[in-house]
N, C-alpha and C. Protein backbone atom coordinates (compact mmCIF):
# COMPACT_ATOMS: atom_id res chain seq x y z
N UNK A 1 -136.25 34.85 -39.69
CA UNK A 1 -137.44 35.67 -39.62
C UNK A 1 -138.48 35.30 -40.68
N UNK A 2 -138.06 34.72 -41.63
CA UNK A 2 -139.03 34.43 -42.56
C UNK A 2 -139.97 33.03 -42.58
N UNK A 3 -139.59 32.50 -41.67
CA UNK A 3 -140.47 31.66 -41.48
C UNK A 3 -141.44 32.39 -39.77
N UNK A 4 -141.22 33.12 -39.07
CA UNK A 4 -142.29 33.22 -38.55
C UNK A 4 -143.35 34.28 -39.21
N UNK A 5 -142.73 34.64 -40.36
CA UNK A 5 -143.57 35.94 -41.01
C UNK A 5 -144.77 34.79 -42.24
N UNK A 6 -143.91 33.83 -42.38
CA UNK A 6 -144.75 33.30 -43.13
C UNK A 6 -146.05 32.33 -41.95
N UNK A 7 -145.73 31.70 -41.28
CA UNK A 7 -146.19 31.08 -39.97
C UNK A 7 -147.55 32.31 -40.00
N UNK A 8 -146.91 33.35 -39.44
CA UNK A 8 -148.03 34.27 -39.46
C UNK A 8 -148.88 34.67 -40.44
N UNK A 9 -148.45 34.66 -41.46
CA UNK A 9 -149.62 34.62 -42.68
C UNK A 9 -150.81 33.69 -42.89
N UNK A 10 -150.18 32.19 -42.85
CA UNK A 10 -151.27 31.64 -42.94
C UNK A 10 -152.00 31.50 -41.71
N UNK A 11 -151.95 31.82 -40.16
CA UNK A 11 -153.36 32.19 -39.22
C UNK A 11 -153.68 32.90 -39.71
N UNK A 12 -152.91 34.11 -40.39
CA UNK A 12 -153.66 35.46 -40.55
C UNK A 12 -154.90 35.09 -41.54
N UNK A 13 -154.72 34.42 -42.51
CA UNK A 13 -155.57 33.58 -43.52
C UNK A 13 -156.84 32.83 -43.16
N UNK A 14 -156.60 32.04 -41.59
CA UNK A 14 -157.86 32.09 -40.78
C UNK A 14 -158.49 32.85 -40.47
N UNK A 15 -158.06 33.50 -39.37
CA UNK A 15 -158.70 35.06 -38.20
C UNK A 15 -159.39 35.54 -39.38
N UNK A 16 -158.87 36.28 -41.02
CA UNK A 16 -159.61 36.66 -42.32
C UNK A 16 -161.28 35.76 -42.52
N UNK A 17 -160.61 34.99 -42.69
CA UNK A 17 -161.86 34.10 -42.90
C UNK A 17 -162.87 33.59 -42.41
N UNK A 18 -162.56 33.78 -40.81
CA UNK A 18 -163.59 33.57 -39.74
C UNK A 18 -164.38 34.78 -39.37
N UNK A 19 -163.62 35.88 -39.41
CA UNK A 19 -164.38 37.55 -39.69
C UNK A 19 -165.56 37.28 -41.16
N UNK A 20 -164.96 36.83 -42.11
CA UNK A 20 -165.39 36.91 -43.23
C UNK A 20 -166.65 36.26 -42.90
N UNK A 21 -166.58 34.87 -42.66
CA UNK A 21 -167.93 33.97 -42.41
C UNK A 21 -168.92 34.79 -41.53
N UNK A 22 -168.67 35.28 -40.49
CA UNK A 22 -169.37 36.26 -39.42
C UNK A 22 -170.14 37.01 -40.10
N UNK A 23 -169.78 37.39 -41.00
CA UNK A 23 -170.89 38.52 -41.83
C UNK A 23 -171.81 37.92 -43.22
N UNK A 24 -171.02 36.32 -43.05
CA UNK A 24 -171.98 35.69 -43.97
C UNK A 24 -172.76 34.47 -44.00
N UNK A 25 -172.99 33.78 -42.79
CA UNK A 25 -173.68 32.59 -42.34
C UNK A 25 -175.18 33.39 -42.07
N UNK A 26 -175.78 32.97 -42.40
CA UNK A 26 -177.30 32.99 -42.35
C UNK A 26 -178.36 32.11 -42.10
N UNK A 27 -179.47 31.93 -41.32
CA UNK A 27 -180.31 30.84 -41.55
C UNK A 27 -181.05 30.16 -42.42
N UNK A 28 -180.37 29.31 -43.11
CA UNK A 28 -181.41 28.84 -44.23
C UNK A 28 -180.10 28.27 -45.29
N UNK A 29 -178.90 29.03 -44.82
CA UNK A 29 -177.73 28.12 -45.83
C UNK A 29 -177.27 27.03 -45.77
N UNK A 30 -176.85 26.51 -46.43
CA UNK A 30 -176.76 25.22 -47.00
C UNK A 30 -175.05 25.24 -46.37
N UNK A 31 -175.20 24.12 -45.84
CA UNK A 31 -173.48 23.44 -45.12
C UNK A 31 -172.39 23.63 -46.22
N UNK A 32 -173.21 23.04 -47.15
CA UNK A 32 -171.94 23.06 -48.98
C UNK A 32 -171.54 24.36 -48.92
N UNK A 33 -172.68 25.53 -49.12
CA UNK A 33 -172.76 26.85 -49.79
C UNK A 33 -171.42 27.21 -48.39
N UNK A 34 -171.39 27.43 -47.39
CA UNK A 34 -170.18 27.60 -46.09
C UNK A 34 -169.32 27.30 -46.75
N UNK A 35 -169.13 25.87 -46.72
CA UNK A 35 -167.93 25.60 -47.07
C UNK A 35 -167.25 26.03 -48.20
N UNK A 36 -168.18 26.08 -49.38
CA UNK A 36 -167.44 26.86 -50.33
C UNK A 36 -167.21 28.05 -50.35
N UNK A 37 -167.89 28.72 -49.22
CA UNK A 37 -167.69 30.39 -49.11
C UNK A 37 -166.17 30.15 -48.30
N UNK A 38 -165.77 29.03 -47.45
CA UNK A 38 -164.89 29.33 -46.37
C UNK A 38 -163.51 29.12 -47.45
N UNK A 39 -163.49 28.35 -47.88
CA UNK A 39 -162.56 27.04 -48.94
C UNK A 39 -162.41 28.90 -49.87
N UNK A 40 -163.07 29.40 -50.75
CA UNK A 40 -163.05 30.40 -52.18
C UNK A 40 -162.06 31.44 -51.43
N UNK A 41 -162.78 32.13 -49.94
CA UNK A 41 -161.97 32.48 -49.20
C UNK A 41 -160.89 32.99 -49.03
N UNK A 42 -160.22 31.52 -48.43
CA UNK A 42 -158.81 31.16 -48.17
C UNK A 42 -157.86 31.27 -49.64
N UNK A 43 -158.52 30.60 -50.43
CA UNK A 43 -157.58 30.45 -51.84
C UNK A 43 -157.60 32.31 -52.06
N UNK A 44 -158.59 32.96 -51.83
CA UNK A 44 -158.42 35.03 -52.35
C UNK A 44 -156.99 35.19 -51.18
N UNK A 45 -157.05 34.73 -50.18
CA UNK A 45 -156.44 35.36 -49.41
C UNK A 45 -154.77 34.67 -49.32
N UNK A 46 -154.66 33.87 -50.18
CA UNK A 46 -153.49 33.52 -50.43
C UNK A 46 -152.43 32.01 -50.18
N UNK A 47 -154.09 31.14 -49.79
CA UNK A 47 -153.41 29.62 -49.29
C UNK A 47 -153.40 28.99 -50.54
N UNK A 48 -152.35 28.62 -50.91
CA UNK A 48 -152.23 27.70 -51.92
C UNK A 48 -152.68 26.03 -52.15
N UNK A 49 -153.27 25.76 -50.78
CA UNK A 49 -153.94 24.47 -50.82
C UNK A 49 -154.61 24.29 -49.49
N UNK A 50 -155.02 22.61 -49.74
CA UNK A 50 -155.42 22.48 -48.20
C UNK A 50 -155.16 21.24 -47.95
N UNK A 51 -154.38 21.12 -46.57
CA UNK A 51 -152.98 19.94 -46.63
C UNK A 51 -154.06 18.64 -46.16
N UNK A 52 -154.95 18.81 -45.52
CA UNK A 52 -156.03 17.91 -44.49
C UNK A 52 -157.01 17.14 -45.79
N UNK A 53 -156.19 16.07 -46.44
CA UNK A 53 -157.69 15.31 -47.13
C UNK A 53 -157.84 16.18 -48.19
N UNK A 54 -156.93 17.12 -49.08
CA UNK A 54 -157.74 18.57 -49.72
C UNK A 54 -159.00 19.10 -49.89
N UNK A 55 -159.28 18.91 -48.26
CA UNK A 55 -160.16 19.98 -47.58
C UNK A 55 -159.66 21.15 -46.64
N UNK A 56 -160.65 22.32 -47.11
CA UNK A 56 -160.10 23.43 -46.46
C UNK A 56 -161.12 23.97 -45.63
N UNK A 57 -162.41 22.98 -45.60
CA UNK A 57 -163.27 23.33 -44.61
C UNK A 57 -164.41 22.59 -43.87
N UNK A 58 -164.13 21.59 -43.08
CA UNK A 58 -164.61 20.76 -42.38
C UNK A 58 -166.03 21.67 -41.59
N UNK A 59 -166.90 21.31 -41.97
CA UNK A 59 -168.41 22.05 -41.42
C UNK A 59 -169.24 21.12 -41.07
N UNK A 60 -170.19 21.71 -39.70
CA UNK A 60 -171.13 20.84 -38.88
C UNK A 60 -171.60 21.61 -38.29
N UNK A 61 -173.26 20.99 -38.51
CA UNK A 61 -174.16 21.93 -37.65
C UNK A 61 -174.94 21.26 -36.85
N UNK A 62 -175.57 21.52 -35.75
CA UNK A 62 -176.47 21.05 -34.87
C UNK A 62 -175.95 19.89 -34.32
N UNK A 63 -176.76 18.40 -34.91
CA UNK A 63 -176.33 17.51 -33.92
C UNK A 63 -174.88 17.03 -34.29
N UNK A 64 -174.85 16.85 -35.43
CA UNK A 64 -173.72 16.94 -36.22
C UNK A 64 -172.25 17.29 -35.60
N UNK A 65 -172.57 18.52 -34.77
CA UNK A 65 -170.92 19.44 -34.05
C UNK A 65 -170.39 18.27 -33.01
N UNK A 66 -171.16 17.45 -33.00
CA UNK A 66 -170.65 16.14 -31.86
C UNK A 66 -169.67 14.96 -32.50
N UNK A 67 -169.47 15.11 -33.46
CA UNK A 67 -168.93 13.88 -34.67
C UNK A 67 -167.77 13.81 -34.44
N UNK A 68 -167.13 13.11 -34.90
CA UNK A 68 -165.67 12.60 -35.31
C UNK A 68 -165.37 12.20 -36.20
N UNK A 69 -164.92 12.82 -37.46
CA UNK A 69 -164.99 12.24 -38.47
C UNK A 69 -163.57 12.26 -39.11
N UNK A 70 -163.04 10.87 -39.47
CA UNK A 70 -161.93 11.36 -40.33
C UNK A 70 -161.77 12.25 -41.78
N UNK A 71 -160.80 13.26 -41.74
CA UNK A 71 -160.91 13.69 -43.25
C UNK A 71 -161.17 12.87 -44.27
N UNK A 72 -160.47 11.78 -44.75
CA UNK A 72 -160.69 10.81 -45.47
C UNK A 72 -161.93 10.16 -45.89
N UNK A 73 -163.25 10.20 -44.77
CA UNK A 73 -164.44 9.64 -45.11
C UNK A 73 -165.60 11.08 -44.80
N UNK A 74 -164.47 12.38 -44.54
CA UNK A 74 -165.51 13.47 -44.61
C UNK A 74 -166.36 13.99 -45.93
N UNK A 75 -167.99 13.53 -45.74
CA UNK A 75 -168.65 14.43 -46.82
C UNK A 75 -169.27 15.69 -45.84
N UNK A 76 -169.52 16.98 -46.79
CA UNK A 76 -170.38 18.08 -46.08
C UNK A 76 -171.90 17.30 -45.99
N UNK A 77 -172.33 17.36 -44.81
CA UNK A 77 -173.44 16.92 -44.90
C UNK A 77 -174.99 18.56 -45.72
N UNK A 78 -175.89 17.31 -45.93
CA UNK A 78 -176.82 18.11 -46.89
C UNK A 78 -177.43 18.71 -45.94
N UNK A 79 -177.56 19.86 -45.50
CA UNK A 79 -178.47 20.23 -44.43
C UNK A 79 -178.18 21.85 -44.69
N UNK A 80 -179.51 22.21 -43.85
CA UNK A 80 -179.34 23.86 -43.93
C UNK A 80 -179.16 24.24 -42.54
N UNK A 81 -178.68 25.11 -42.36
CA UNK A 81 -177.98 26.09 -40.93
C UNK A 81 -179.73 26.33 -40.18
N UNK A 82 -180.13 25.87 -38.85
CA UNK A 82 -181.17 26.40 -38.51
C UNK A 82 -181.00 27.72 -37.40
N UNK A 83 -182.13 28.15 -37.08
CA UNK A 83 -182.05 29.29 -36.08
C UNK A 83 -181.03 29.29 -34.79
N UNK A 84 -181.41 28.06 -34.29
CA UNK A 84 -180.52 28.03 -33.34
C UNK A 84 -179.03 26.82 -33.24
N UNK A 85 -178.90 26.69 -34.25
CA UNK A 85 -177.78 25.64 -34.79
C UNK A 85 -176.49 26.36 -33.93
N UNK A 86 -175.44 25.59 -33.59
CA UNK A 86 -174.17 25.63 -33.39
C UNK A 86 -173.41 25.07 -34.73
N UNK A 87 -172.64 25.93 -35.26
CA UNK A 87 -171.43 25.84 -36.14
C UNK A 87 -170.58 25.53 -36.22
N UNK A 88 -169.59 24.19 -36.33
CA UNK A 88 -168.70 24.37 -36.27
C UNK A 88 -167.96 24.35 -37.20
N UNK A 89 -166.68 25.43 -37.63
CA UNK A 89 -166.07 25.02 -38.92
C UNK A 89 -164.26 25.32 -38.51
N UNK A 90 -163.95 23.92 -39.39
CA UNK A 90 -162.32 23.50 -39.04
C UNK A 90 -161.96 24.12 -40.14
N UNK A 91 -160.95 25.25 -40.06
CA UNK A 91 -160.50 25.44 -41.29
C UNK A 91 -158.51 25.05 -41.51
N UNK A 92 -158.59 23.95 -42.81
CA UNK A 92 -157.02 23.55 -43.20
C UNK A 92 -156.43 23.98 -44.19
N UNK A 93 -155.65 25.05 -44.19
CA UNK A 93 -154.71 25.24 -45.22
C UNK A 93 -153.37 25.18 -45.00
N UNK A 94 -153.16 25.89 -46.19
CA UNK A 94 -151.57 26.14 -46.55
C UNK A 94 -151.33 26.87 -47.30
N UNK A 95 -150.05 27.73 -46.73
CA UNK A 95 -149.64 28.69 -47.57
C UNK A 95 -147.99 28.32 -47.50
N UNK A 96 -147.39 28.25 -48.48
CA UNK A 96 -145.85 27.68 -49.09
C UNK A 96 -145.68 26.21 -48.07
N UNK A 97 -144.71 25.97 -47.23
CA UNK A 97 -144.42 25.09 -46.55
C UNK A 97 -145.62 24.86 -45.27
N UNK A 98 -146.25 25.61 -45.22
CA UNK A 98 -146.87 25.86 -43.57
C UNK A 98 -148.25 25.53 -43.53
N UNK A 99 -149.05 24.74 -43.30
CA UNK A 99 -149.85 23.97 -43.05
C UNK A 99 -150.49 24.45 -41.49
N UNK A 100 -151.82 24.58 -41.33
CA UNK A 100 -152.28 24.83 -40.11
C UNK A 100 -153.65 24.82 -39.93
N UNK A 101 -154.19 24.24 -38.82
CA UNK A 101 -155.87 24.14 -38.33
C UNK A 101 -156.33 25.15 -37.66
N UNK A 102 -157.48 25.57 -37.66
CA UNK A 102 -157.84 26.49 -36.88
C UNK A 102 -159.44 26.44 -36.79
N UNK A 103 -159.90 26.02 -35.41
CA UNK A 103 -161.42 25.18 -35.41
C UNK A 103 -162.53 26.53 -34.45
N UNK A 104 -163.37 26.66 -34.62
CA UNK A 104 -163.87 27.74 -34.51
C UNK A 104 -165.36 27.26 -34.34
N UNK A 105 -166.17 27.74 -33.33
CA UNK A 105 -167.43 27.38 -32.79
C UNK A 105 -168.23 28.76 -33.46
N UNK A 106 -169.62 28.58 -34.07
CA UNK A 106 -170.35 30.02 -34.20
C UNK A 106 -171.77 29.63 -33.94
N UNK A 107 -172.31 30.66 -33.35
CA UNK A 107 -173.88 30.62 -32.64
C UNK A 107 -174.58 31.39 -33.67
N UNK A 108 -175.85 31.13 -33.86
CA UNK A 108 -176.59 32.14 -34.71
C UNK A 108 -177.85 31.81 -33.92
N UNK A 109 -178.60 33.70 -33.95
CA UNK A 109 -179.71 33.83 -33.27
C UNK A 109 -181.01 34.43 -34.54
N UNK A 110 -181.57 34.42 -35.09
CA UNK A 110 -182.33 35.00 -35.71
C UNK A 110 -181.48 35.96 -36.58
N UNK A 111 -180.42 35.12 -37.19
CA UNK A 111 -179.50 35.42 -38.24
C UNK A 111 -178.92 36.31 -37.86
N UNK A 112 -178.38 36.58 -36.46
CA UNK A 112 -177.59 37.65 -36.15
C UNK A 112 -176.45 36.40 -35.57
N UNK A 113 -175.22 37.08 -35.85
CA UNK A 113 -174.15 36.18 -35.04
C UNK A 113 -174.02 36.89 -34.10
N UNK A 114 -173.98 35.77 -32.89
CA UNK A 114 -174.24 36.29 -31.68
C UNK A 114 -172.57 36.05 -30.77
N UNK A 115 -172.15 34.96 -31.03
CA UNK A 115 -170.58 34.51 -30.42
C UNK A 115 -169.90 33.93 -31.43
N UNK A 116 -168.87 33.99 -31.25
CA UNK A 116 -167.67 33.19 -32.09
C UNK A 116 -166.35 32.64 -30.94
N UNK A 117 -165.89 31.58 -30.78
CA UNK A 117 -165.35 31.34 -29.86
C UNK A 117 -163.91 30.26 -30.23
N UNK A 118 -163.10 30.72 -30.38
CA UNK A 118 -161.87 30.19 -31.28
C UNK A 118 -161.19 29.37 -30.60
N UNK A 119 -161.47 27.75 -30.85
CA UNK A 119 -160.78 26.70 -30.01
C UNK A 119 -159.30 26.99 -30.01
């Protein structure tokens, strides 16, 4: 039992953090400023790392959400979130043994989040 209780902790550590972002992506922020809101996050909520490249938050906006990028040659690109940008943010952690992705699409309309749609 203790490994699906732990299993369940760290999604739970996502689903947290993707609520969390929902109430804090805005138009005009900066891709970095996300990611470090997503990454500060995860570490409050109890992941002890991030197993992917030690990144814990792969972010892309606009034309960008089309990419492929390996962790290894991922930088956040410099850009700010526009009105009608698509979001996408991969989030990788870990909490004790358990390692897990969880990639997540977000729409913004005149700084209201309008969908969130959890690959």
């Amino acid at each position: 039992m203790l490994n699906k209780i732990t299993y369940h902790q760290v999604q739970n550590i996502a689903k947290q953090t993707i609520e969390f972002l929902k109430t804090q992506i805005k138009v005009g922020m900066s891709l970095k400023e996300l990611r470090r809101l997503a990454e500060d996050k995860m570490f409050s909520l109890g992941a002890d790392s991030f197993w992917y490249w030690d990144i814990g938050a792969f972010v892309f906006a606009g034309e960008e959400t089309t990419l492929s990028i390996s962790g290894k040659k991922y930088v956040t690109f410099e850009r700010a979130i526009a009105e009608n940008d698509i979001i996408t943010v991969d989030l990788a952690r870990r909490y004790s043994i358990f390692g897990a992705t969880t990639p997540a699409r977000l729409s913004l309309k005149t700084e209201k989040l309008l969908k969130i749609l959890t690959i």
